[in-house]
PDB file of N, CA and C in Angstrom:
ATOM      1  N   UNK A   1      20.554 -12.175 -23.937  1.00  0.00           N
ATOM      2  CA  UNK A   1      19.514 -11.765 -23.015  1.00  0.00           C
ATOM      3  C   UNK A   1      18.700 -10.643 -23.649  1.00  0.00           C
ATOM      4  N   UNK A   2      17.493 -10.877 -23.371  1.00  0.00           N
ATOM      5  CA  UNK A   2      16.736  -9.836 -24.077  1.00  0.00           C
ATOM      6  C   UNK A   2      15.463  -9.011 -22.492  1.00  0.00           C
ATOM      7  N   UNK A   3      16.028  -8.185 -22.451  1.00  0.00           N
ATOM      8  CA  UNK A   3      15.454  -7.592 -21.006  1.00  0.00           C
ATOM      9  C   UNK A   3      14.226  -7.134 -21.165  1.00  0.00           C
ATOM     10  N   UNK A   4      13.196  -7.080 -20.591  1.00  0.00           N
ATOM     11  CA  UNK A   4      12.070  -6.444 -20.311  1.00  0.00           C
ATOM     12  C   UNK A   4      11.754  -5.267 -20.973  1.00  0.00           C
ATOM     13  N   UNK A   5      12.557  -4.230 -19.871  1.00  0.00           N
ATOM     14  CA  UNK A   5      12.960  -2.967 -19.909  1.00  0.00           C
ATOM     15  C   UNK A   5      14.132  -2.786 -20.008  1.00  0.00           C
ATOM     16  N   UNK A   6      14.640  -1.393 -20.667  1.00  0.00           N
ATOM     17  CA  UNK A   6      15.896  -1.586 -21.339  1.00  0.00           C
ATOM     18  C   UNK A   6      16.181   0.205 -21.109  1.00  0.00           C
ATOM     19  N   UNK A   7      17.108   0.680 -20.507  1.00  0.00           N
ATOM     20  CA  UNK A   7      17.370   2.394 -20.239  1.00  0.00           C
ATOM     21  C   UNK A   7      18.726   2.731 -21.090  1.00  0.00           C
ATOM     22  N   UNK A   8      19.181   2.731 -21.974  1.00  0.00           N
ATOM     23  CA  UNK A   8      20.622   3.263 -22.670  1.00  0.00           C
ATOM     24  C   UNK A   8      20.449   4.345 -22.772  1.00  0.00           C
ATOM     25  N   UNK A   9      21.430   5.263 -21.897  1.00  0.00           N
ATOM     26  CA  UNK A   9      21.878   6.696 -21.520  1.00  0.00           C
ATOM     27  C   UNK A   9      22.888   7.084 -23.111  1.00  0.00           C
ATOM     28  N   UNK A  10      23.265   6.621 -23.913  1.00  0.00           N
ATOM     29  CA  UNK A  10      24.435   6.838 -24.364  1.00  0.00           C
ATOM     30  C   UNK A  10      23.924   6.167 -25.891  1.00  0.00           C
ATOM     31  N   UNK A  11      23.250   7.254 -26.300  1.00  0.00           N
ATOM     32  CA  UNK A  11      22.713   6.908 -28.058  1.00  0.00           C
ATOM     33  C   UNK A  11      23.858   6.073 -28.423  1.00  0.00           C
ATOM     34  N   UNK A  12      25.442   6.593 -28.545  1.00  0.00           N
ATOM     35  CA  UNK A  12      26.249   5.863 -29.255  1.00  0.00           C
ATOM     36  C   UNK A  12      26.413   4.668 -29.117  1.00  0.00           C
ATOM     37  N   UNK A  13      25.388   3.602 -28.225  1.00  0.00           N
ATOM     38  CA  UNK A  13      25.372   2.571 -28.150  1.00  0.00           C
ATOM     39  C   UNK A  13      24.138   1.722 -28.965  1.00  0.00           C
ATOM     40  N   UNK A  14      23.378   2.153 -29.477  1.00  0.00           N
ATOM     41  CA  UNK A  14      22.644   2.107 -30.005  1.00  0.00           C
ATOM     42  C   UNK A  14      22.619   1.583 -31.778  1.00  0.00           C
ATOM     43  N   UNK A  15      22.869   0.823 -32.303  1.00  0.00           N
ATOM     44  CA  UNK A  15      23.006   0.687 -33.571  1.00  0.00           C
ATOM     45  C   UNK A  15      22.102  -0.443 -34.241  1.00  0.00           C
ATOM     46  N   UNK A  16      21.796  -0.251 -35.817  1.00  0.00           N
ATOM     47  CA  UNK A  16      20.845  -1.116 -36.104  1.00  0.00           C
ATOM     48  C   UNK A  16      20.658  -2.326 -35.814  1.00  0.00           C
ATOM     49  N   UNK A  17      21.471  -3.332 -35.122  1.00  0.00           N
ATOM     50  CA  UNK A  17      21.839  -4.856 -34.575  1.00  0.00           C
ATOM     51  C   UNK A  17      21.041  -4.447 -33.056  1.00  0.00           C
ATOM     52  N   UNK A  18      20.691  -3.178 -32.629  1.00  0.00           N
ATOM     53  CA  UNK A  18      20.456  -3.346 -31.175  1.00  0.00           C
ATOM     54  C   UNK A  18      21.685  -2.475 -30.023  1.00  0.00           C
ATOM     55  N   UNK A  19      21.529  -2.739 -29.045  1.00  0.00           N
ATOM     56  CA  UNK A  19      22.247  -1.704 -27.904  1.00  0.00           C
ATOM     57  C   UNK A  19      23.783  -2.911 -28.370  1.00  0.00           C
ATOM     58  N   UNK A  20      25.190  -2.324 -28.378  1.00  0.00           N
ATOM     59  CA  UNK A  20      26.486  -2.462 -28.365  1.00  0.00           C
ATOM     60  C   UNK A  20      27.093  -2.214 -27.083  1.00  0.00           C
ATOM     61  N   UNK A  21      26.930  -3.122 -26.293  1.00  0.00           N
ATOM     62  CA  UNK A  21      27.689  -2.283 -24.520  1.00  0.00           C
ATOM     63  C   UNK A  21      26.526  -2.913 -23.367  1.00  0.00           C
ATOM     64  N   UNK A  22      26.445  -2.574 -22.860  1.00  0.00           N
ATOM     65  CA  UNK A  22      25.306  -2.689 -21.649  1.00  0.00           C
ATOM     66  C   UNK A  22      24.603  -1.527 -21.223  1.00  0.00           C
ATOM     67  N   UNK A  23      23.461  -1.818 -21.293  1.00  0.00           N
ATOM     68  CA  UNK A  23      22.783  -1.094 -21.220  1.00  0.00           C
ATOM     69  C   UNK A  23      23.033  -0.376 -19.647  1.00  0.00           C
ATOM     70  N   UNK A  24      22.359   1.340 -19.163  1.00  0.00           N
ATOM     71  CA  UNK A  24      21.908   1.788 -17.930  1.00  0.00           C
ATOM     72  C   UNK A  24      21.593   1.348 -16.677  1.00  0.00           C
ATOM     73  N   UNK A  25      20.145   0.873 -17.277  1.00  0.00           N
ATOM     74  CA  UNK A  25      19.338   0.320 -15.984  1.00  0.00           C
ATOM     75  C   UNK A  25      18.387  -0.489 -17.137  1.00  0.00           C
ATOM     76  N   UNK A  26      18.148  -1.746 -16.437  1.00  0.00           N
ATOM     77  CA  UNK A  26      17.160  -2.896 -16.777  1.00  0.00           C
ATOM     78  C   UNK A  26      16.013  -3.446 -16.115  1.00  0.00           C
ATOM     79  N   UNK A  27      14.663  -3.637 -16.509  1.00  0.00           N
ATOM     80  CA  UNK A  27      13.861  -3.808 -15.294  1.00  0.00           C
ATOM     81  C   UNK A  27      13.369  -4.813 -16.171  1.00  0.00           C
ATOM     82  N   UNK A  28      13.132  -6.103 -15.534  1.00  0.00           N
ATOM     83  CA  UNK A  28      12.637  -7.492 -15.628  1.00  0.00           C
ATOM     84  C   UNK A  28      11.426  -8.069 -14.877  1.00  0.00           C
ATOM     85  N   UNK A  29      10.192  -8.223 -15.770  1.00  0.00           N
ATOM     86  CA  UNK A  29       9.508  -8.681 -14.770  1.00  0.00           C
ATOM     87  C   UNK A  29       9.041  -9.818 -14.919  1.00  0.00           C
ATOM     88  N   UNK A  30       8.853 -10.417 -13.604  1.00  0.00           N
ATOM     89  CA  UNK A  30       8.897 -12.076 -13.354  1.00  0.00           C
ATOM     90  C   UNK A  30       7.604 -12.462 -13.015  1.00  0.00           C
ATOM     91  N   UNK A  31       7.690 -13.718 -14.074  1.00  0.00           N
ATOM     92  CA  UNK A  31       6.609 -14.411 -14.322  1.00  0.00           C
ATOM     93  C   UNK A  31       7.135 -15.986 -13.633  1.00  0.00           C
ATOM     94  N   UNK A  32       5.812 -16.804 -13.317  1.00  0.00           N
ATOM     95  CA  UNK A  32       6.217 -18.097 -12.350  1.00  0.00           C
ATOM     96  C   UNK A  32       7.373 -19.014 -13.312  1.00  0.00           C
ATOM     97  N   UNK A  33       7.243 -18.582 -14.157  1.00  0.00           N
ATOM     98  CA  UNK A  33       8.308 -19.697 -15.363  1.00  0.00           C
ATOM     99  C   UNK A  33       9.845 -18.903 -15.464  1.00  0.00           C
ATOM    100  N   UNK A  34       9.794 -17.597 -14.914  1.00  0.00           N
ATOM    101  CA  UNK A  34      11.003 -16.966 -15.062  1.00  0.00           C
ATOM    102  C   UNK A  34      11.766 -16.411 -13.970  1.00  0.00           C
ATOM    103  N   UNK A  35      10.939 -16.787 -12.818  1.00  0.00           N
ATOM    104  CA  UNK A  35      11.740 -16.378 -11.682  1.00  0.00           C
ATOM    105  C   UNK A  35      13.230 -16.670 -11.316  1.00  0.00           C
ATOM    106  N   UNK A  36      13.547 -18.045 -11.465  1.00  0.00           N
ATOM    107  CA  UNK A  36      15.172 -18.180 -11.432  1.00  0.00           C
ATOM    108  C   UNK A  36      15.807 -17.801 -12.168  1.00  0.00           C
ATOM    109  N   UNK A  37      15.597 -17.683 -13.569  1.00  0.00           N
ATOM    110  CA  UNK A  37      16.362 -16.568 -14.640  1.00  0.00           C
ATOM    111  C   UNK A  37      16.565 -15.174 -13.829  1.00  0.00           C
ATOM    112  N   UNK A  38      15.446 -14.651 -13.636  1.00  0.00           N
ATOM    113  CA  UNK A  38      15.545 -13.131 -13.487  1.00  0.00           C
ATOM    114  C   UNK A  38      16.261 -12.821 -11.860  1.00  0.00           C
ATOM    115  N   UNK A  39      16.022 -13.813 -11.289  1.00  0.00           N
ATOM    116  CA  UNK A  39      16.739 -13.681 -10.066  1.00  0.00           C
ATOM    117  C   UNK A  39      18.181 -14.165  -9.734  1.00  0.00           C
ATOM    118  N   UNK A  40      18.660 -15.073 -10.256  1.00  0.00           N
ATOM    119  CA  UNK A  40      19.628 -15.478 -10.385  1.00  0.00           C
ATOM    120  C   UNK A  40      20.991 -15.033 -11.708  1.00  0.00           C
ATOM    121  N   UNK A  41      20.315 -16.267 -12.527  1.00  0.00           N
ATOM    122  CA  UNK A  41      21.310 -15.616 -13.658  1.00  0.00           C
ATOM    123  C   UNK A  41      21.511 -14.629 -14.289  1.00  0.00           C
ATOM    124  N   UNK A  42      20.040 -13.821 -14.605  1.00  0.00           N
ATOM    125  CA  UNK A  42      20.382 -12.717 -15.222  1.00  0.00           C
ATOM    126  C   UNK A  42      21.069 -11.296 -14.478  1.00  0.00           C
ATOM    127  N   UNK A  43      20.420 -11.640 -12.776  1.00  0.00           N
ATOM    128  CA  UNK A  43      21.273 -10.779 -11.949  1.00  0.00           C
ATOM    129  C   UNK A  43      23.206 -10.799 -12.167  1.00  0.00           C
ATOM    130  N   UNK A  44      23.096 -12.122 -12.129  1.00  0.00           N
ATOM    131  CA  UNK A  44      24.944 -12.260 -12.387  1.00  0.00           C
ATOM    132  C   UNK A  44      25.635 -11.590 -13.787  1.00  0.00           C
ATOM    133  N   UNK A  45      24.580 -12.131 -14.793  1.00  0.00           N
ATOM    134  CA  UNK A  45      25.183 -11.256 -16.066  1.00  0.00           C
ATOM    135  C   UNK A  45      25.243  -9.958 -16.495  1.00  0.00           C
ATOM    136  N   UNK A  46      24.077  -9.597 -15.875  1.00  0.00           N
ATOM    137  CA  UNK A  46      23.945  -8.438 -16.221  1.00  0.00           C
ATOM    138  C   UNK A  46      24.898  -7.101 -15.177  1.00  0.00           C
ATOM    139  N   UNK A  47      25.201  -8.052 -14.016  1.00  0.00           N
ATOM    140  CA  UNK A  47      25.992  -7.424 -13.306  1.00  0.00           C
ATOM    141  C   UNK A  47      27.516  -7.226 -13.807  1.00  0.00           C
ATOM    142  N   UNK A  48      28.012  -8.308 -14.411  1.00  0.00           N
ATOM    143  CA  UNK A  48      29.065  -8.843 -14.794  1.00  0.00           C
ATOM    144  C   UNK A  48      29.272  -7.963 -16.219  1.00  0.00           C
ATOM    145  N   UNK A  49      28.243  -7.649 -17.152  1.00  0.00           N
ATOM    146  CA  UNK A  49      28.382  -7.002 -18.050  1.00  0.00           C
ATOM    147  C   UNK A  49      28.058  -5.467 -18.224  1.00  0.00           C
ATOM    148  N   UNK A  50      27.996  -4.724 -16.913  1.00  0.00           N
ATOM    149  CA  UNK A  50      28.445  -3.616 -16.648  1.00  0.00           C
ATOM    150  C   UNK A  50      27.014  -2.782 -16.209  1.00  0.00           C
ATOM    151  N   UNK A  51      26.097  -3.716 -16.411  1.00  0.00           N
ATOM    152  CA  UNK A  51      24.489  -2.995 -15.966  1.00  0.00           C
ATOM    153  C   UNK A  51      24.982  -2.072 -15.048  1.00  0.00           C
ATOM    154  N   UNK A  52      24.380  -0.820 -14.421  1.00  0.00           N
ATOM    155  CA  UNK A  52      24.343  -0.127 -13.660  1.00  0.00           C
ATOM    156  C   UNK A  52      23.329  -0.679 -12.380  1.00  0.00           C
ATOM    157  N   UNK A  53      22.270  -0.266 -13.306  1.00  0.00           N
ATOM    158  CA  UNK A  53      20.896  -0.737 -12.131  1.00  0.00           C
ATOM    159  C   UNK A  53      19.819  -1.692 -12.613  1.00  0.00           C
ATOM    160  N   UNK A  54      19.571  -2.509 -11.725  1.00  0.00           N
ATOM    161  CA  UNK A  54      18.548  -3.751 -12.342  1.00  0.00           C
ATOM    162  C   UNK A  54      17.442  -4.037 -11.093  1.00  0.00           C
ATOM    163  N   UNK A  55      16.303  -3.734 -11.864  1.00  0.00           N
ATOM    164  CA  UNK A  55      14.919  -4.110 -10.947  1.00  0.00           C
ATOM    165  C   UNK A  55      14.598  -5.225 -11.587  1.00  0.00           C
ATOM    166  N   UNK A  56      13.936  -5.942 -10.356  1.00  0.00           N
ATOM    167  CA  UNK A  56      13.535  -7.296 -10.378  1.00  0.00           C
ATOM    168  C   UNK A  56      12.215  -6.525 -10.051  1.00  0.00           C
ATOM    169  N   UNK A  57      10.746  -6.807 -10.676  1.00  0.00           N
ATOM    170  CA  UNK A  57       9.600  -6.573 -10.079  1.00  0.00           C
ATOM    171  C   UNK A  57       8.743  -7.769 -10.213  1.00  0.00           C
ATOM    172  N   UNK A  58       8.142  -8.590  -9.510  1.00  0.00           N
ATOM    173  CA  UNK A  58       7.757  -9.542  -8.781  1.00  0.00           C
ATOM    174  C   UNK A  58       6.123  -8.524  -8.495  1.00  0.00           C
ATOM    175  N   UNK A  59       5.189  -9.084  -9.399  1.00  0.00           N
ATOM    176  CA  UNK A  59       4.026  -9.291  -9.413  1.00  0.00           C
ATOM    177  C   UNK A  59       3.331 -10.317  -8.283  1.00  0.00           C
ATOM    178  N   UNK A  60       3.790 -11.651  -8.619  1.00  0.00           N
ATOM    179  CA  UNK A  60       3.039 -12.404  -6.986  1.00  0.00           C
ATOM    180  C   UNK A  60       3.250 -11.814  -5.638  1.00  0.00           C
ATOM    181  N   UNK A  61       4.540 -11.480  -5.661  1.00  0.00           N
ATOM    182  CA  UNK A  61       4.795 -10.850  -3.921  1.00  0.00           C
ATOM    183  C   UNK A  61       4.814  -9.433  -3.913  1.00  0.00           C
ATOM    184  N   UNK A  62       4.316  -8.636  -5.299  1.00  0.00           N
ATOM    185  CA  UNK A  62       4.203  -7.283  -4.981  1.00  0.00           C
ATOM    186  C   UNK A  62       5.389  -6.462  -4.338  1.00  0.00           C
ATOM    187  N   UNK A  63       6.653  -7.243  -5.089  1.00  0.00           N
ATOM    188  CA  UNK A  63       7.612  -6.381  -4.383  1.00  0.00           C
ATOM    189  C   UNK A  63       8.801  -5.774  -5.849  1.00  0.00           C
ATOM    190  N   UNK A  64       9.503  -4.836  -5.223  1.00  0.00           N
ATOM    191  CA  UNK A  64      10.152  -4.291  -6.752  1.00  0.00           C
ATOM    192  C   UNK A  64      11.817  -4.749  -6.019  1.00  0.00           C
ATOM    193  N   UNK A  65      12.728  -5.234  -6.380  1.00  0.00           N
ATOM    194  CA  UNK A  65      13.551  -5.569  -5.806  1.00  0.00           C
ATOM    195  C   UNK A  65      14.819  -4.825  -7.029  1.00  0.00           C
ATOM    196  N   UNK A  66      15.533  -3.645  -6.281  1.00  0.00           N
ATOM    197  CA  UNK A  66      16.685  -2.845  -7.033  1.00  0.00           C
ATOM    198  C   UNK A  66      18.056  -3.194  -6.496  1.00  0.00           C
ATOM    199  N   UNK A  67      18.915  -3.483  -7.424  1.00  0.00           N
ATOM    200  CA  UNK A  67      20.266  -3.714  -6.975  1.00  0.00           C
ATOM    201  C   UNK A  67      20.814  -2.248  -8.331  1.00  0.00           C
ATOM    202  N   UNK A  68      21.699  -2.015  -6.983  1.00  0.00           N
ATOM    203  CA  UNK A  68      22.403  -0.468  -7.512  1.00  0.00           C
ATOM    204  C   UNK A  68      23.912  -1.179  -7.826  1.00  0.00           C
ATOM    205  N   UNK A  69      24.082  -1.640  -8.506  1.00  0.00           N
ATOM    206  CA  UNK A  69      25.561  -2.200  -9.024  1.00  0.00           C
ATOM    207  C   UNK A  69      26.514  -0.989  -8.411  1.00  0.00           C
ATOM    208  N   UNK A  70      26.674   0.176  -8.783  1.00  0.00           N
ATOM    209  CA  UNK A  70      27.466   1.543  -8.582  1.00  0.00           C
ATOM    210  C   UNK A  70      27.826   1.188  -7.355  1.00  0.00           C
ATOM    211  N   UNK A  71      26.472   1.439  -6.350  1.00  0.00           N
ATOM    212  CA  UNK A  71      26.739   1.507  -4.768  1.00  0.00           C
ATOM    213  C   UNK A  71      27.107  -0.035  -4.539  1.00  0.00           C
ATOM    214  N   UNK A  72      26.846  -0.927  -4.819  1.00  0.00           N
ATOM    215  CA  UNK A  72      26.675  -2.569  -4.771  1.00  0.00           C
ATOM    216  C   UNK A  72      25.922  -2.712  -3.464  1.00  0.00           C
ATOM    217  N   UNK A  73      24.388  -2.034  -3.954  1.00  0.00           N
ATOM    218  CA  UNK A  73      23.452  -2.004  -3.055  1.00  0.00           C
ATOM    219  C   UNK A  73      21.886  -3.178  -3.400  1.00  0.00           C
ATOM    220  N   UNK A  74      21.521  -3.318  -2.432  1.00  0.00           N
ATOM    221  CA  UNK A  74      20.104  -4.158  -2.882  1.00  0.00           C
ATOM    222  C   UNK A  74      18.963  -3.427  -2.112  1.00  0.00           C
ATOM    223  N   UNK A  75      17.644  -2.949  -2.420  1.00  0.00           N
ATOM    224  CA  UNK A  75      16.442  -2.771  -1.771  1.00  0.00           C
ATOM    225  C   UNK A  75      15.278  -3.318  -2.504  1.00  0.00           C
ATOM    226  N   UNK A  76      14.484  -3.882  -1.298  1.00  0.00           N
ATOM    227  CA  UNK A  76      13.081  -4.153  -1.755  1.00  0.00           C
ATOM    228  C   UNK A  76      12.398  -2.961  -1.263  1.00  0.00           C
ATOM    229  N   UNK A  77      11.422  -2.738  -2.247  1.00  0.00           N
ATOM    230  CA  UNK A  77      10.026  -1.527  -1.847  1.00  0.00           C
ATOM    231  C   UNK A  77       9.056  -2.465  -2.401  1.00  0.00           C
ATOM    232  N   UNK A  78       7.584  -2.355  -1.678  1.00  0.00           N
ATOM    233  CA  UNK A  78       6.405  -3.038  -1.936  1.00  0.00           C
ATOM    234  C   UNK A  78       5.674  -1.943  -2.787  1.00  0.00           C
ATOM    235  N   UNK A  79       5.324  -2.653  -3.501  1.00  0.00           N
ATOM    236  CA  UNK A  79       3.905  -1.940  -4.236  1.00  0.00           C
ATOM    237  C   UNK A  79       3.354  -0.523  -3.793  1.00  0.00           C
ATOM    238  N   UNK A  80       3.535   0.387  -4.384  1.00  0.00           N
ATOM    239  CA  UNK A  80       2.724   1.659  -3.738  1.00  0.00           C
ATOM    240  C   UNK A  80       3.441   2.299  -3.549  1.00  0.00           C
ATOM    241  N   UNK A  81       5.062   2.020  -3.265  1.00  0.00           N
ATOM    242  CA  UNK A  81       6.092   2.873  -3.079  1.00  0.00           C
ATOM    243  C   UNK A  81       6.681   3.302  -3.641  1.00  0.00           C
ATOM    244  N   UNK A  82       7.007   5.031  -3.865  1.00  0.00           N
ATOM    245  CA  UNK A  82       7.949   5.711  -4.567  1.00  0.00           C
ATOM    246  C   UNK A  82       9.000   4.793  -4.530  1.00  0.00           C
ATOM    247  N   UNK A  83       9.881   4.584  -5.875  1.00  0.00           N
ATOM    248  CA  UNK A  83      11.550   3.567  -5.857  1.00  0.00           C
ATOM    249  C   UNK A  83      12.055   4.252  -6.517  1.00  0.00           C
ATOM    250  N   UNK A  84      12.684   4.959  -5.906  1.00  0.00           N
ATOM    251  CA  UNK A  84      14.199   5.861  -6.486  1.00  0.00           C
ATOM    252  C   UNK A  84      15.191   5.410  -7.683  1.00  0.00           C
ATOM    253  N   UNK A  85      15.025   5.953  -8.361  1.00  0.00           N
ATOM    254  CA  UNK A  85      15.961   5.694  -9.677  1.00  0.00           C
ATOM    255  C   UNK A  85      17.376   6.116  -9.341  1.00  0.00           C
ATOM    256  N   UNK A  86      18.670   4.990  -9.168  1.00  0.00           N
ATOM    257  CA  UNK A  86      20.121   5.086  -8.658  1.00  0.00           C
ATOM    258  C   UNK A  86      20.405   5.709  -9.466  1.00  0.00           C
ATOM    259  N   UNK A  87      20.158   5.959 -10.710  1.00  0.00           N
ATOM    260  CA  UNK A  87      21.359   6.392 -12.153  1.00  0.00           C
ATOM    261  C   UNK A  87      20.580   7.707 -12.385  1.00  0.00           C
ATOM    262  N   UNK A  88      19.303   8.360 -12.025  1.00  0.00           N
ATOM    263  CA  UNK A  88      18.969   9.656 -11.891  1.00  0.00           C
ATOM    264  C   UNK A  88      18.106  10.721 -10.832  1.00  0.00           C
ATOM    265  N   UNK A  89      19.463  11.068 -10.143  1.00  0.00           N
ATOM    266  CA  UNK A  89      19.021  12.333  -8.775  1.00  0.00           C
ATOM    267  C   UNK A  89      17.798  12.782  -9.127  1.00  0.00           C
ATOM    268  N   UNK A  90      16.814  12.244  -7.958  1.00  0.00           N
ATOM    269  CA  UNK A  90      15.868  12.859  -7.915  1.00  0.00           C
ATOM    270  C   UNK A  90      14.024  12.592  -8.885  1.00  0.00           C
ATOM    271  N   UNK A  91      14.783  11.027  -9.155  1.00  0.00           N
ATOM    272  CA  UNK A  91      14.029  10.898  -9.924  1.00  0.00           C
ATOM    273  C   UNK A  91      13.514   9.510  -9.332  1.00  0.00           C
ATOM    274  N   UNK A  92      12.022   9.134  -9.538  1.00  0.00           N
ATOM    275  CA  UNK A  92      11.352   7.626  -8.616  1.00  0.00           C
ATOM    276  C   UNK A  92      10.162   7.233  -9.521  1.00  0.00           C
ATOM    277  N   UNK A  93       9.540   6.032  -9.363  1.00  0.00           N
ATOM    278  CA  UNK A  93       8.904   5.363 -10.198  1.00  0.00           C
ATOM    279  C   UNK A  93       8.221   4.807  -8.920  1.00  0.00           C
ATOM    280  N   UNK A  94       6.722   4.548  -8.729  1.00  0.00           N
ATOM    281  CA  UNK A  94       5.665   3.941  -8.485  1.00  0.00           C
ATOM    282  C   UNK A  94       4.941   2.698  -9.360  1.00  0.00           C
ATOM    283  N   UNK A  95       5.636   1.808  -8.486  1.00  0.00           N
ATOM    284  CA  UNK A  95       4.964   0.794  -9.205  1.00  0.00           C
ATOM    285  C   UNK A  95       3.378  -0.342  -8.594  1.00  0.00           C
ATOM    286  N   UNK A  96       2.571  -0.288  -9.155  1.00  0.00           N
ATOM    287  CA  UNK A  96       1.558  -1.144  -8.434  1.00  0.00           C
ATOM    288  C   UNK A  96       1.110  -2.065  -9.900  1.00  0.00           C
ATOM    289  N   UNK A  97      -0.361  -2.509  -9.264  1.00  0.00           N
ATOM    290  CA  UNK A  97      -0.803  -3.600 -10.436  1.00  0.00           C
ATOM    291  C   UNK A  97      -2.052  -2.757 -10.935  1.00  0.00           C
TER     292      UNK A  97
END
Protein backbone atom coordinates (compact mmCIF):
# COMPACT_ATOMS: atom_id res chain seq x y z
CA UNK A 1 0.00 0.00 0.00
CA UNK A 2 1.28 3.20 -0.84
CA UNK A 3 -0.84 6.00 1.10
CA UNK A 4 -1.55 9.41 0.06
CA UNK A 5 -0.42 10.96 3.12
CA UNK A 6 1.88 9.37 5.30
CA UNK A 7 2.67 10.88 9.34
CA UNK A 8 5.73 8.60 10.97
CA UNK A 9 6.23 9.93 14.53
CA UNK A 10 9.27 7.67 15.08
CA UNK A 11 12.37 8.54 12.58
CA UNK A 12 13.61 5.01 13.59
CA UNK A 13 11.18 3.77 11.27
CA UNK A 14 12.25 5.33 8.52
CA UNK A 15 14.99 3.68 6.36
CA UNK A 16 16.24 3.87 2.79
CA UNK A 17 13.55 0.97 1.49
CA UNK A 18 10.84 3.44 3.01
CA UNK A 19 8.80 3.53 6.54
CA UNK A 20 9.59 -0.26 8.47
CA UNK A 21 6.36 -0.55 10.87
CA UNK A 22 3.22 1.41 10.27
CA UNK A 23 3.06 4.40 9.95
CA UNK A 24 1.06 7.33 12.67
CA UNK A 25 -1.69 8.64 10.86
CA UNK A 26 -2.57 8.20 7.02
CA UNK A 27 -4.79 10.36 4.95
CA UNK A 28 -6.12 8.96 1.57
CA UNK A 29 -7.86 10.73 -0.83
CA UNK A 30 -10.56 9.27 -2.94
CA UNK A 31 -10.96 9.44 -6.32
CA UNK A 32 -14.25 7.70 -8.27
CA UNK A 33 -11.81 4.68 -9.25
CA UNK A 34 -10.59 4.36 -5.62
CA UNK A 35 -13.31 4.62 -3.41
CA UNK A 36 -13.70 0.89 -2.40
CA UNK A 37 -9.97 0.55 -1.86
CA UNK A 38 -9.80 3.48 0.42
CA UNK A 39 -12.93 2.68 2.15
CA UNK A 40 -12.89 -0.70 2.60
CA UNK A 41 -9.70 -2.52 2.25
CA UNK A 42 -7.30 -0.21 3.01
CA UNK A 43 -9.37 0.76 6.17
CA UNK A 44 -8.97 -3.05 7.27
CA UNK A 45 -5.20 -3.10 6.63
CA UNK A 46 -4.16 -0.41 7.71
CA UNK A 47 -6.08 -0.95 10.82
CA UNK A 48 -4.80 -4.40 11.18
CA UNK A 49 -1.24 -3.16 10.70
CA UNK A 50 -1.18 -0.91 13.58
CA UNK A 51 -2.18 2.62 11.82
CA UNK A 52 -3.17 4.83 14.59
CA UNK A 53 -5.34 7.31 12.65
CA UNK A 54 -6.70 7.20 9.07
CA UNK A 55 -8.68 9.95 7.14
CA UNK A 56 -10.66 9.10 4.35
CA UNK A 57 -11.27 12.61 2.52
CA UNK A 58 -13.90 12.35 -0.11
CA UNK A 59 -13.82 15.29 -2.50
CA UNK A 60 -17.39 14.43 -4.25
CA UNK A 61 -19.29 14.46 -0.89
CA UNK A 62 -17.03 17.00 0.73
CA UNK A 63 -16.68 15.03 3.69
CA UNK A 64 -13.31 14.07 5.73
CA UNK A 65 -14.13 10.78 7.36
CA UNK A 66 -11.46 9.91 10.65
CA UNK A 67 -11.28 6.63 12.31
CA UNK A 68 -9.19 6.94 15.61
CA UNK A 69 -7.99 3.23 15.79
CA UNK A 70 -6.63 4.16 19.68
CA UNK A 71 -10.22 5.22 20.73
CA UNK A 72 -11.82 2.72 17.93
CA UNK A 73 -13.67 5.78 17.00
CA UNK A 74 -15.19 7.03 13.54
CA UNK A 75 -16.24 10.86 12.65
CA UNK A 76 -17.33 12.58 9.64
CA UNK A 77 -16.70 16.56 9.48
CA UNK A 78 -17.78 18.38 6.18
CA UNK A 79 -15.67 20.68 4.45
CA UNK A 80 -14.90 23.90 6.35
CA UNK A 81 -14.49 22.16 9.52
CA UNK A 82 -11.74 22.31 12.00
CA UNK A 83 -10.83 18.03 12.27
CA UNK A 84 -8.95 17.34 15.21
CA UNK A 85 -5.84 15.45 14.91
CA UNK A 86 -6.34 12.01 17.49
CA UNK A 87 -2.47 11.41 17.74
CA UNK A 88 -1.81 15.32 18.57
CA UNK A 89 -3.58 17.38 21.65
CA UNK A 90 -4.66 20.25 20.40
CA UNK A 91 -3.89 20.16 17.13
CA UNK A 92 -6.78 20.35 13.78
CA UNK A 93 -6.62 20.60 10.11
CA UNK A 94 -9.24 22.43 7.82
CA UNK A 95 -9.92 20.90 4.97
CA UNK A 96 -11.92 22.41 1.86
CA UNK A 97 -11.44 22.42 -2.06
Amino acid sequence: MEPDISVICDKNKITDKGCQGAPDWIIEIVSPSSKQMDYYKKLFQYRTAGVREYWVVDPDREIVTVYNFGQDSMEEYPFGAEVPVGIYDGFSICVSL
